[in-house]
Protein backbone atom coordinates (compact mmCIF):
# COMPACT_ATOMS: atom_id res chain seq x y z
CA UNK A 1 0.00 0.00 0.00
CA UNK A 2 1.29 3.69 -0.84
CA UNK A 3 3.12 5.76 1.86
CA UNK A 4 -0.06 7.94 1.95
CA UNK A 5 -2.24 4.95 3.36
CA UNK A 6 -3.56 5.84 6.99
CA UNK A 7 -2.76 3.95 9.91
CA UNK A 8 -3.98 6.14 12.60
CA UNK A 9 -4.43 5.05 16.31
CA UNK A 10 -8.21 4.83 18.44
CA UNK A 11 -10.20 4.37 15.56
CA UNK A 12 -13.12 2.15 15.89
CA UNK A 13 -12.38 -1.38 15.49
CA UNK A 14 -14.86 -1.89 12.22
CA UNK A 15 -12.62 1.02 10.60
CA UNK A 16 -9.29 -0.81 10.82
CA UNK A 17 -11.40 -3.88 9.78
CA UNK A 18 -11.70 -2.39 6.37
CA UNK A 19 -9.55 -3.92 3.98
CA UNK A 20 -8.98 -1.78 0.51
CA UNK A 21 -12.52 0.11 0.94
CA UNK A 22 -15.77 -0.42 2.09
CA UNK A 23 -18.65 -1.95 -0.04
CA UNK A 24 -22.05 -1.02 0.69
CA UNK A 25 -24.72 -3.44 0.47
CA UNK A 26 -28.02 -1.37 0.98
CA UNK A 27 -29.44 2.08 0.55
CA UNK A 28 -32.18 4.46 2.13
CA UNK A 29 -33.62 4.96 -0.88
CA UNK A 30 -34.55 0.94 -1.58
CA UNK A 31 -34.23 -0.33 2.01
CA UNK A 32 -36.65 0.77 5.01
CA UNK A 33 -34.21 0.14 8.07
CA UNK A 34 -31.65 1.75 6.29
CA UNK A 35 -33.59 4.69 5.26
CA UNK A 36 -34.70 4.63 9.45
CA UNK A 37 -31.48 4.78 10.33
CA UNK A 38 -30.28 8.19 8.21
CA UNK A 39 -33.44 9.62 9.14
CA UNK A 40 -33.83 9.11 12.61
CA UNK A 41 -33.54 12.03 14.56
CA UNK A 42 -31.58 12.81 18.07
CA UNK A 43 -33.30 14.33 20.77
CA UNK A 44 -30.74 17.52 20.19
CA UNK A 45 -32.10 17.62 16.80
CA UNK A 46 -35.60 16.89 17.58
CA UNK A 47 -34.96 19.88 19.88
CA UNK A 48 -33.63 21.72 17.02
CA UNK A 49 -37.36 21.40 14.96
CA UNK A 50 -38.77 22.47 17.84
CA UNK A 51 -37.46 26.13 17.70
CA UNK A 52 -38.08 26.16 14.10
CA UNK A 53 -41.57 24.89 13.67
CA UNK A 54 -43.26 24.67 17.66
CA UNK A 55 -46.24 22.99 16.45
CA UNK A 56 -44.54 20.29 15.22
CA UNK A 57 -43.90 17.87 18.19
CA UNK A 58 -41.18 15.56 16.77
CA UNK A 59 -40.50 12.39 17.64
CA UNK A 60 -36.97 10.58 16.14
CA UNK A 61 -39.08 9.26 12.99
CA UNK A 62 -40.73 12.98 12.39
CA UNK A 63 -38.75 12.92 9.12
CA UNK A 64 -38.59 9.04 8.18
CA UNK A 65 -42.70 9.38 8.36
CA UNK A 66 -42.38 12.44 5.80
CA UNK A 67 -40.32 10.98 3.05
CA UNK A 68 -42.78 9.40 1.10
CA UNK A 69 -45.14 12.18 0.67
CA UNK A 70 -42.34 14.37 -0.26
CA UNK A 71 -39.47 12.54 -2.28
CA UNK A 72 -39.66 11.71 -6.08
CA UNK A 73 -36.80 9.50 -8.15
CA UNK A 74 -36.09 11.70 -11.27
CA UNK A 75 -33.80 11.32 -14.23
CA UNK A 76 -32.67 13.50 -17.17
CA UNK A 77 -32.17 11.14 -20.05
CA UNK A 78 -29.34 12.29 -22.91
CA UNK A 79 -28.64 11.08 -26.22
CA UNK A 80 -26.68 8.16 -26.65
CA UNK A 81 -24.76 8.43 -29.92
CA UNK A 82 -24.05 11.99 -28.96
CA UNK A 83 -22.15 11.10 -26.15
CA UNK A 84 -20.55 7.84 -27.35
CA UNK A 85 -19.69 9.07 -30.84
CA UNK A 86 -18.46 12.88 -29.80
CA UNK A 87 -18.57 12.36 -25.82
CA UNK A 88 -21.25 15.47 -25.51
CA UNK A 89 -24.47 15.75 -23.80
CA UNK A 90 -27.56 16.16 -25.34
CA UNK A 91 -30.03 16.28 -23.07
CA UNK A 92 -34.05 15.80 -23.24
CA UNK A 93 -36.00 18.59 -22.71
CA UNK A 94 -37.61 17.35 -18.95
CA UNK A 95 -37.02 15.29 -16.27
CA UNK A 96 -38.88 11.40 -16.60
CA UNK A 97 -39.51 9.36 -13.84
CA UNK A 98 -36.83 6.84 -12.66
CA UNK A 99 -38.14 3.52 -11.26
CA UNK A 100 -35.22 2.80 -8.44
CA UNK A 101 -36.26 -1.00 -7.99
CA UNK A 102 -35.10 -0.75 -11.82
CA UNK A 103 -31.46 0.04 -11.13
CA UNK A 104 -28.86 -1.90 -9.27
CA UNK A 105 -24.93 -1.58 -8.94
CA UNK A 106 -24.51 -4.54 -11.14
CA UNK A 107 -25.15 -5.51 -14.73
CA UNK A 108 -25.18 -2.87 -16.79
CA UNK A 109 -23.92 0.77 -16.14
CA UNK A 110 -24.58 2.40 -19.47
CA UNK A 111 -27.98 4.31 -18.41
CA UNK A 112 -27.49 7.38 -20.25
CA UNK A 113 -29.35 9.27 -17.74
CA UNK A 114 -28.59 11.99 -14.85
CA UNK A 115 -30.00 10.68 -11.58
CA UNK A 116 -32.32 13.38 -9.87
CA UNK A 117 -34.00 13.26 -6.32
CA UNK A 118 -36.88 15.57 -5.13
CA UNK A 119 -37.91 16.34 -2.20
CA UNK A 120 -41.30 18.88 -1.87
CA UNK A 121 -43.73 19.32 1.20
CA UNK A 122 -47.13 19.90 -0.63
CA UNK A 123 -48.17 21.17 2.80
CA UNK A 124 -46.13 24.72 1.62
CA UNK A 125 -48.06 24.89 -1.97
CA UNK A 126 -48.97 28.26 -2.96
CA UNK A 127 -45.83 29.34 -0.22
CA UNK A 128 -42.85 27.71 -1.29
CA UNK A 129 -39.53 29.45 -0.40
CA UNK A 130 -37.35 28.56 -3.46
CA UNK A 131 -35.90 25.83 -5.28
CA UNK A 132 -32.54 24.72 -4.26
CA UNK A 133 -29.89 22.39 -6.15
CA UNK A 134 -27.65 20.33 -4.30
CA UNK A 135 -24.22 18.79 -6.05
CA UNK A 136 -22.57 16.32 -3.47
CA UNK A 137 -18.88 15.36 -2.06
CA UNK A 138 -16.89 13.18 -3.57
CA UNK A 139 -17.61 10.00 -4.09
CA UNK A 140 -21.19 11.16 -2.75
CA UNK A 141 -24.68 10.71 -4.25
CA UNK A 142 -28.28 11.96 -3.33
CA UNK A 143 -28.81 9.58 -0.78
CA UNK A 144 -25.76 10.91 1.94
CA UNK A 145 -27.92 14.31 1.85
CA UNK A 146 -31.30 12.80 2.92
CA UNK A 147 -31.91 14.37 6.15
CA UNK A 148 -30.68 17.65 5.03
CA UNK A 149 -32.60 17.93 1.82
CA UNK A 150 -36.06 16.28 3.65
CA UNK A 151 -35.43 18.67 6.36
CA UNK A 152 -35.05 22.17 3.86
CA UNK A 153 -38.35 20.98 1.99
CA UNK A 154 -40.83 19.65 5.08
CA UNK A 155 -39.34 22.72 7.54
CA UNK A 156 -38.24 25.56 5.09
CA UNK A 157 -40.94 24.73 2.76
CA UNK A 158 -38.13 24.81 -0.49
CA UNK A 159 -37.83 22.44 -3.87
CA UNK A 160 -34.80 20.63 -2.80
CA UNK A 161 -33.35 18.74 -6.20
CA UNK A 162 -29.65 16.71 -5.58
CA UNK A 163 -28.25 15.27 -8.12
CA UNK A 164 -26.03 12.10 -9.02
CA UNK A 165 -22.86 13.43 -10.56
CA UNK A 166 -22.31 11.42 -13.18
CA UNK A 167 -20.53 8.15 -12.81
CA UNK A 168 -21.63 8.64 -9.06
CA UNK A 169 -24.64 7.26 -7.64
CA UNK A 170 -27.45 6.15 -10.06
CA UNK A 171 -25.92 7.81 -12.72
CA UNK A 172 -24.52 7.00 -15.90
CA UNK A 173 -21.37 4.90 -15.14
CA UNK A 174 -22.74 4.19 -11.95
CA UNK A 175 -20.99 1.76 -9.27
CA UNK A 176 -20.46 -2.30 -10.01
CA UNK A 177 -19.77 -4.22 -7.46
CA UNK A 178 -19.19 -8.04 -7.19
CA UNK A 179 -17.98 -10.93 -4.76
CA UNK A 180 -14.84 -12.89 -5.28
CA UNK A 181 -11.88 -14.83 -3.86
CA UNK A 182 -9.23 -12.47 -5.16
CA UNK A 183 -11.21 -9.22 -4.21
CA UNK A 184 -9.81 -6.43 -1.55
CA UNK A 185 -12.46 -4.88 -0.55
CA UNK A 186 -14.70 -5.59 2.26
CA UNK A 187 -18.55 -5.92 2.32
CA UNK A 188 -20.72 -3.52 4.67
CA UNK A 189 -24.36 -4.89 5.80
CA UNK A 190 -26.27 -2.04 7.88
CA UNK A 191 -28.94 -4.75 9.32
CA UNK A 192 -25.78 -7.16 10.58
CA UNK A 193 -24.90 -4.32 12.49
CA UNK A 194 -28.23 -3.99 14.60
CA UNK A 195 -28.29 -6.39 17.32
CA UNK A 196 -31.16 -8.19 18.59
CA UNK A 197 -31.07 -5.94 21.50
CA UNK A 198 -31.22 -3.08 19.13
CA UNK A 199 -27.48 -2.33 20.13
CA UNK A 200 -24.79 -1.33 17.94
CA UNK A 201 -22.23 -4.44 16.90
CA UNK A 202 -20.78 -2.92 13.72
CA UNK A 203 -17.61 -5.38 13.62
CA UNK A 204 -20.75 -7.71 12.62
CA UNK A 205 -21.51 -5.82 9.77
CA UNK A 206 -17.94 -7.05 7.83
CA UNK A 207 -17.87 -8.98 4.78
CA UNK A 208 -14.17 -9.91 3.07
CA UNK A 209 -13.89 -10.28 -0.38
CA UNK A 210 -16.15 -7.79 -2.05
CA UNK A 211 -15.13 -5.76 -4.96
CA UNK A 212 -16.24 -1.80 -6.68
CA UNK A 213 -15.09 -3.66 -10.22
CA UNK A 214 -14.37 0.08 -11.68
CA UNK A 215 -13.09 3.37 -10.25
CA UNK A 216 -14.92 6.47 -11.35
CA UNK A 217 -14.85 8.02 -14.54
CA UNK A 218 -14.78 11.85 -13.30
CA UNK A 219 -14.87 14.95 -15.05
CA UNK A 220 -15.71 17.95 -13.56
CA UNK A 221 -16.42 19.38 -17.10
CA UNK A 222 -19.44 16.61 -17.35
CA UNK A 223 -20.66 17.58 -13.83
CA UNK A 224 -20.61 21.42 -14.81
CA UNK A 225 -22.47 20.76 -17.83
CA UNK A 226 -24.84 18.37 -16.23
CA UNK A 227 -25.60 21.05 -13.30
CA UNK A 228 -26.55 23.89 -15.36
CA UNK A 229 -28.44 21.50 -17.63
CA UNK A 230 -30.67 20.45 -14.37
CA UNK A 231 -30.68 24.01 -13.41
CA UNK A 232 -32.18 25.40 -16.00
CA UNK A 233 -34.58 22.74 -15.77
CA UNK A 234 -35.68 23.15 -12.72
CA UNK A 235 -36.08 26.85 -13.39
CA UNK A 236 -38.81 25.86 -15.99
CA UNK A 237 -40.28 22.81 -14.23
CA UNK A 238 -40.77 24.88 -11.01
CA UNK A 239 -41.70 28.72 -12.70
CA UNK A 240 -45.49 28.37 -11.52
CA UNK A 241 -45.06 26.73 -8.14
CA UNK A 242 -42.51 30.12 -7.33
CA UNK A 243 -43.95 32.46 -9.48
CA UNK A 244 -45.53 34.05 -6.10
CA UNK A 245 -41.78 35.31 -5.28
CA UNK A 246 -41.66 37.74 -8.08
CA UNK A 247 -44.03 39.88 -6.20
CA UNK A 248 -40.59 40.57 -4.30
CA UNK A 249 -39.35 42.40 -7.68
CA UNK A 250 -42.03 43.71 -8.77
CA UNK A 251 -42.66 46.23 -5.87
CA UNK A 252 -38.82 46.80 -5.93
CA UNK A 253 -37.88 50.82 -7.52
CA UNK A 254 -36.20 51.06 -10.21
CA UNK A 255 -33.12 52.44 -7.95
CA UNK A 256 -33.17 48.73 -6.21
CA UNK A 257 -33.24 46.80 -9.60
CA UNK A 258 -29.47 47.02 -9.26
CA UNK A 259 -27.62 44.33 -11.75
CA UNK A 260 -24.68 44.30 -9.49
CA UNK A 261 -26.44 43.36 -6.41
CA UNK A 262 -28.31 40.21 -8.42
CA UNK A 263 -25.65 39.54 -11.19
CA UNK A 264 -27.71 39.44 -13.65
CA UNK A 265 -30.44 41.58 -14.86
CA UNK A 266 -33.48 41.07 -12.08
CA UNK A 267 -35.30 39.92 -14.89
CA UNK A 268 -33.99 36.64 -15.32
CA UNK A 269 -34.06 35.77 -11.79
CA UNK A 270 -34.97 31.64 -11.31
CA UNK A 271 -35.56 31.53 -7.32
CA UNK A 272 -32.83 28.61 -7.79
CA UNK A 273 -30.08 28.69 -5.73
CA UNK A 274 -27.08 26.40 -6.38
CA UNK A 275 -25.26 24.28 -3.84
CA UNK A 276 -22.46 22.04 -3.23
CA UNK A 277 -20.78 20.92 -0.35
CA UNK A 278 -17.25 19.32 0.31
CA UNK A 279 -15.81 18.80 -3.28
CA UNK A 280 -19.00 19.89 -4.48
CA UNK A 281 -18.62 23.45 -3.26
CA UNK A 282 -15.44 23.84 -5.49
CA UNK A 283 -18.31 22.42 -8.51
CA UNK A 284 -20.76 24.79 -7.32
CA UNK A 285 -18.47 28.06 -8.01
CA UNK A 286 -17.38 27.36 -11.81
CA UNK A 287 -21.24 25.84 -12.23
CA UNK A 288 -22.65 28.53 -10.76
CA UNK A 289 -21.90 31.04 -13.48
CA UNK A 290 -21.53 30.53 -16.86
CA UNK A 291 -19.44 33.48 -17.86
CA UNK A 292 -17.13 31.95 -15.30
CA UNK A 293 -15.90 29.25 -17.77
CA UNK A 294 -16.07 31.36 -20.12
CA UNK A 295 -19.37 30.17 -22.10
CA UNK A 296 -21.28 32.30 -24.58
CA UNK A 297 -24.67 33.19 -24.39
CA UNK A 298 -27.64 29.92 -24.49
CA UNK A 299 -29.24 27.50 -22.57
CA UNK A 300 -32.67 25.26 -22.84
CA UNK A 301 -35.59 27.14 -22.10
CA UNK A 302 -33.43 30.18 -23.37
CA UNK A 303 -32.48 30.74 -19.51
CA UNK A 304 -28.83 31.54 -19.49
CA UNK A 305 -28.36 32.43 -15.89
CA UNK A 306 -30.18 28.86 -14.17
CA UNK A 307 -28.84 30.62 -10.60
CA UNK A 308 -29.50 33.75 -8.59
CA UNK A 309 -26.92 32.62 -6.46
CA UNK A 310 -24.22 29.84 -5.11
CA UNK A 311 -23.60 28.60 -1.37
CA UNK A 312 -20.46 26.56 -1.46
CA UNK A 313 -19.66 25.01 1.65
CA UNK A 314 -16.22 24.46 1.51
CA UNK A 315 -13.84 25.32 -1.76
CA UNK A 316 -10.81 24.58 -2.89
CA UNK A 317 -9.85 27.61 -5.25
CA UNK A 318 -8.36 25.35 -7.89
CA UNK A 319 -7.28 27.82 -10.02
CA UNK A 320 -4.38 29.02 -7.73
CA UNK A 321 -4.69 26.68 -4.55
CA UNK A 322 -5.73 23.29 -2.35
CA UNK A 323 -7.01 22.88 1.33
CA UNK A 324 -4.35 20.74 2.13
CA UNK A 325 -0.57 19.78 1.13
CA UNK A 326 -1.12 15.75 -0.41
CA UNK A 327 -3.67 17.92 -2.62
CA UNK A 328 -1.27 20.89 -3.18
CA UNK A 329 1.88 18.20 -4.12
CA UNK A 330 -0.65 16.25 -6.45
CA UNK A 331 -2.02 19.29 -8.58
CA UNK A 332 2.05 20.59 -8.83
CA UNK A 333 3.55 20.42 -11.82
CA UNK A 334 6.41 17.96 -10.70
CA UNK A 335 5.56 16.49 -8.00
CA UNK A 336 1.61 15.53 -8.88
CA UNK A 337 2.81 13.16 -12.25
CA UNK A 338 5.13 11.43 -9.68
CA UNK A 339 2.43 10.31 -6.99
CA UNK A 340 -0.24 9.82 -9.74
CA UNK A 341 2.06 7.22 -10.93
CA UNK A 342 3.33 5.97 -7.48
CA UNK A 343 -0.50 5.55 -7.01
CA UNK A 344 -1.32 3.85 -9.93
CA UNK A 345 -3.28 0.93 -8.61
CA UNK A 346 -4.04 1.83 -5.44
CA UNK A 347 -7.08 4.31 -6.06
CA UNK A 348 -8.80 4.22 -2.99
CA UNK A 349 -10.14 7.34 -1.41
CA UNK A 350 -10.53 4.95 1.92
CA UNK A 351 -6.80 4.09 2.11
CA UNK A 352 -5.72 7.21 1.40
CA UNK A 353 -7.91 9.27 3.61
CA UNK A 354 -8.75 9.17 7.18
CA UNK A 355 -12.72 9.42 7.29
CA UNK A 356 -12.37 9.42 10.46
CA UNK A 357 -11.68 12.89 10.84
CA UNK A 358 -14.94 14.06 8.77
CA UNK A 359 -17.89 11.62 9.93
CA UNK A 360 -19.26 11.76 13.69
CA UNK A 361 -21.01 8.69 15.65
CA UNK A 362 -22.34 6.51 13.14
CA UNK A 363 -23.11 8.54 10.40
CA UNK A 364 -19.16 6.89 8.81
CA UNK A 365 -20.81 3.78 9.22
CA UNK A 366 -24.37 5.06 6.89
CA UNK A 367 -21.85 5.59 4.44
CA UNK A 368 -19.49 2.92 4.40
CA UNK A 369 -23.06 0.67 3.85
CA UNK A 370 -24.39 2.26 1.23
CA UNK A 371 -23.90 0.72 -1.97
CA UNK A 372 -23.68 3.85 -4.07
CA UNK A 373 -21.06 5.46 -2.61
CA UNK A 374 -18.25 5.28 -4.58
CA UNK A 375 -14.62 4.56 -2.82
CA UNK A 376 -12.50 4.45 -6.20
CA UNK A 377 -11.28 7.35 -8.00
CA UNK A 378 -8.10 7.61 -10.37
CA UNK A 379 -5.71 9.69 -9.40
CA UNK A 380 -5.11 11.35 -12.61
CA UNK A 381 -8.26 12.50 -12.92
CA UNK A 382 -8.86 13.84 -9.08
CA UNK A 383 -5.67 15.41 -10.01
CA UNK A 384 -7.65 17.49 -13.01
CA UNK A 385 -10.17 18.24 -10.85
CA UNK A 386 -7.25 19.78 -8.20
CA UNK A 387 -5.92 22.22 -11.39
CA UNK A 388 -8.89 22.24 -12.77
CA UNK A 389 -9.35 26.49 -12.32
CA UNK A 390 -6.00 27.08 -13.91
CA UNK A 391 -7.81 27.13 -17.45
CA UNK A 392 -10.36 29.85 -16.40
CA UNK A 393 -8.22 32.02 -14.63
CA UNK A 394 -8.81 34.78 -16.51
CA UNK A 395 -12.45 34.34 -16.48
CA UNK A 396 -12.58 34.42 -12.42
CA UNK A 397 -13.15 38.25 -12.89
CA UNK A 398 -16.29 37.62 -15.32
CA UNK A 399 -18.34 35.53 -12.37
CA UNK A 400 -21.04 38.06 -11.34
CA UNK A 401 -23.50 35.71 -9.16
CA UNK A 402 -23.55 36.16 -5.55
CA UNK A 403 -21.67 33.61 -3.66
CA UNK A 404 -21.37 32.35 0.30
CA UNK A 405 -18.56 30.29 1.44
CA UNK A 406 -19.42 28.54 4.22
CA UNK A 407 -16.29 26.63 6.40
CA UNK A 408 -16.52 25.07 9.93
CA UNK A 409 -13.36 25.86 12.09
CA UNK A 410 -11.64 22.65 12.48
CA UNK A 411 -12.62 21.15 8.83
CA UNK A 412 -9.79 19.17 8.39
CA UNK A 413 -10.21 19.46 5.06
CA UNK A 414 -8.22 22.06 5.37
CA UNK A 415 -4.39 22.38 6.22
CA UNK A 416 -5.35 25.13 8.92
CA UNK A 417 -8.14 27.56 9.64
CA UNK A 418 -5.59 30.13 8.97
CA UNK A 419 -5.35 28.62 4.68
CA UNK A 420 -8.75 28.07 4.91
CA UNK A 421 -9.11 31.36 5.23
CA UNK A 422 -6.35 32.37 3.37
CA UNK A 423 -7.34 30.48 0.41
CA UNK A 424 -11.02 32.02 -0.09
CA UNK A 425 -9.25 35.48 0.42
CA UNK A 426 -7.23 34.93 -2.55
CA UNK A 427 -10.14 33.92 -4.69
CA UNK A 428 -12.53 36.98 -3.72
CA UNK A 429 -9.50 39.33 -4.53
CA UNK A 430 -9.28 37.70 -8.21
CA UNK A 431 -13.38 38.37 -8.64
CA UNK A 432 -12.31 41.88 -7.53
CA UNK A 433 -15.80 43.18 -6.79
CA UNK A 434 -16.50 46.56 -5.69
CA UNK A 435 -19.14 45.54 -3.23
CA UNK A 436 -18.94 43.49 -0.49
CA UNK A 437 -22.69 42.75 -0.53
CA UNK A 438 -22.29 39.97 -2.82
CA UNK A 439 -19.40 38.12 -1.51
CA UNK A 440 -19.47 36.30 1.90
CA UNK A 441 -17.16 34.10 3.27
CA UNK A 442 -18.72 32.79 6.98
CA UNK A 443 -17.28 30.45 9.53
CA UNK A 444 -18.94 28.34 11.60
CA UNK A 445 -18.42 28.11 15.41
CA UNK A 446 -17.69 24.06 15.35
CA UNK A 447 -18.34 22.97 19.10
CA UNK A 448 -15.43 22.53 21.20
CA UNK A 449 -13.86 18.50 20.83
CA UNK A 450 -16.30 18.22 17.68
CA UNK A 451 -15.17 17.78 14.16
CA UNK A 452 -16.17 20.55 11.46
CA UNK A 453 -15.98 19.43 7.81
CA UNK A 454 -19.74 17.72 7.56
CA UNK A 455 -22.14 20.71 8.07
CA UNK A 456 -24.50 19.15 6.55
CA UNK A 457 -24.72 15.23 8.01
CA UNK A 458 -23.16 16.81 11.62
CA UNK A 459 -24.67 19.95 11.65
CA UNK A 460 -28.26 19.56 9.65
CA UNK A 461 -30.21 21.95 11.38
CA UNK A 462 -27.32 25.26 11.82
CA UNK A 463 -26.80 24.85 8.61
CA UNK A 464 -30.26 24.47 7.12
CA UNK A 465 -31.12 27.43 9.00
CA UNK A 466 -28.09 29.60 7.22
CA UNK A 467 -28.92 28.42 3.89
CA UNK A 468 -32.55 29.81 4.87
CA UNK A 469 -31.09 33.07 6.03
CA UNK A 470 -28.87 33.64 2.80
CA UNK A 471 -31.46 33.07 0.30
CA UNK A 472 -34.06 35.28 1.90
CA UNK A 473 -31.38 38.04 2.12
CA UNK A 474 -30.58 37.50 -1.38
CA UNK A 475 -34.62 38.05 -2.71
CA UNK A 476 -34.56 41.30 -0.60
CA UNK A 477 -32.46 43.55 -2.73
CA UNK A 478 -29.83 45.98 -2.04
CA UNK A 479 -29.39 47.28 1.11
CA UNK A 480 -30.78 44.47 2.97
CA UNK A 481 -29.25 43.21 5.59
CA UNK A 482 -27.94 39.02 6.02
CA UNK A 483 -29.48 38.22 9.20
CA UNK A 484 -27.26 35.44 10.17
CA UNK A 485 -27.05 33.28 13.45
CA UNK A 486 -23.93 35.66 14.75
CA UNK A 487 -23.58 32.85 18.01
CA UNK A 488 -23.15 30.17 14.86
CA UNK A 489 -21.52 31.97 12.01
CA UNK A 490 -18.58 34.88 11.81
CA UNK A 491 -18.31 36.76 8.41
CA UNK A 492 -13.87 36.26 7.26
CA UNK A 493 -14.83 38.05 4.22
């Protein structure tokens, strides 16, 4: 195994059982207990709901007993021969249905469809608050943001979409898996693991010899162009159901119509707001505008602009920088060829990582079973993705859309607070704005002897309730003011 493979001390027992990587065996999406289990809420969250909705009297299945009156399996279908023959998308004009009992990590990957949840709380028809799109982690899919996304539609009352990047969950390309003698990786059953006593035993949950047969085809450039596909999608889908918030404009003066407060003219505002977290932050910036990659005017539905604005929780500012050193040596010029080749072979983001420092109580463990995660990822292409920004550097300047970053102190992501903070510096001074009304960069207060990088698995309801606050501040025009949890949140930038 490389030199980078962790061998850290007092981690659980089931962790060091791992062999190469975990394979997951179940989802929530297809399997009741498992879906219980990501659901199920802690009497400090249940507390949580409380404050924001008192009527609601939770119990710890308040959101398990909402899911299926407010999730729907999507999918965005695109052209075959395009893609094979030139490797471009062209996608249909709407979402379809996609029948989950249909689709399995085994047989055949070749879909040639973008995977699409939905999650809306007919209980806030006529009301809703917005429509939100969510672009995962790596190696993450849909299903790792359940609670969060649930939570944003049946509290907040928003149109929560999250999508399978492709190659990653449902998705095109998705996940094989199979079980043989010669394989490294080790099988993860989430209903081994619950005891007859209802106890935790999760060294029961290990399997040897299971294998993800693949590792993932990534391109950033394909998630981009699959995001602002969905986006302007959803912008059409949902015009009716948030056609309410326009009122918001319309009573606006002319003197508060201002294009640099909205980034685009107020006219060709969605009431979508983009999203990504972890890896997915860094997506959400270049997706977020198109002018930022440097793409001419078009779009389906003639929307050119699919977001009013982008929340990134974490980013890595890939056109100058990384959050940490491996990521800073692999995206160098000399030293990243060298390691992709040392790591040739041994692609495992579970060897090479320590999870351990990003996932709290068992929430590791809801990942490490679910069988669309993905755990293998080629270096040379997660070293593209670490450069990726160099190409649009001069375009950084051209990104208009208003943007929060969001980082936890602590996110060991990150090298330091101190380069966290450094890092997002550096990018707001190459968008050079004039106004800081439209760039925030806020920090979140992670609990003392707590770890910060999952805000939104760790931290569901703080953050929900920030992503709240910024996208009402954003529909209120210039001048308003971003009424923030100060006790949770300090502004950096």
């Amino acid at each position: 195994m490389s030199t980078w493979h962790v061998q850290a001390k007092d981690r659980p027992v089931w962790v060091e059982a791992i062999e190469l990587y975990p394979v997951g065996q179940t989802d929530p999406f297809t399997n009741e207990i498992h879906r219980l289990q990501v659901l199920k809420l802690s009497e400090q969250e249940q507390f949580q709901i409380g404050q924001i909705d008192p009527i609601a009297n939770p119990d710890e299945y308040f959101l398990a007993d909402r899911y299926e009156d407010c999730y729907q399996s999507l999918q965005l279908m695109f052209d075959r021969h395009e893609f094979e023959e030139r490797g471009r998308y062209r996608f249909e004009k709407d979402f379809v249905p996609h029948d989950l009992s249909q689709i399995a990590p085994s047989g055949n990957n070749r879909t040639y469809s973008i995977h699409i949840d939905r999650y809306a709380d007919d209980r806030w028809q006529g009301e809703y608050s917005g429509a939100i799109l969510l672009i995962p982690g790596t190696g993450s899919y849909g299903g790792n943001y359940m609670k969060f996304s649930l939570s944003m539609a049946v509290l907040k009352g928003y149109i929560v979409y999250v999508l399978d990047p492709p190659s990653h969950g449902r998705s095109h390309g998705h996940k094989l898996i199979t079980q043989n003698e010669d394989a490294d990786g080790t099988g993860v059953y989430l209903e081994r693991a619950i005891g007859g006593d209802g106890r935790w035993a999760l060294e029961n949950a290990l399997e040897p010899e299971w294998e993800e047969i693949h590792d993932t085809d990534f391109s950033l450039r394909h998630i981009i162009t699959s995001v602002q596909a969905i986006g302007r999608r959803i912008a059409k889908r949902e015009e009716e159901k948030l056609r309410h918030l326009d009122d918001i404009y319309r009573t606006l003066p002319p003197e508060m119509r201002d294009i640099g407060w909205f980034g685009k003219p107020i006219e060709e505002l969605t009431h979508v707001t983009l999203m990504g977290t972890s890896q997915g932050g860094e997506t959400a910036f270049w997706a977020a505008d198109p002018r930022t990659t440097g793409q001419g005017q078009g779009g389906a539905y003639n929307i050119f602009y699919p977001f009013d604005s982008a929340i990134c929780h974490d980013i890595y500012n890939s056109a100058y920088d990384a959050p940490q050193a491996k990521m800073r040596i692999l995206r160098s010029g000399m030293g990243g060829p060298i390691v992709s080749s040392i790591m040739e072979g041994k692609d495992s983001l579970w060897a090479n990582g320590d999870w351990t420092k990003y996932y709290e109580g068992n929430s590791l463990f809801f990942r490490a079973s679910d069988r669309w995660v993905r755990w293998r990822y080629d270096l040379n292409d997660y070293r593209d993705l670490l450069k990726f920004g160099e190409e649009y550097r001069e375009f950084i300047p051209n990104m208009k859309i208003p943007v929060l970053v969001a980082i936890a102190k602590r996110d060991l992501l990150y090298s330091s607070d101190g380069h966290a903070r450094n890092l997002v510096k550096k990018l707001f001074n190459k968008i050079g704005r004039s106004t800081s009304d439209t760039l925030w960069h806020l920090e979140y207060n992670t609990p003392p002897g707590r770890l910060g990088h999952q805000l939104l698995v760790n931290y569901t309801f703080d953050f929900l309730g920030l992503v709240d606050d910024w996208i009402r501040y954003r529909s209120q025009g210039p001048g308003s003011d971003f009424d923030y949890d100060s006790n949770l949140w300090e502004r950096k930038q």
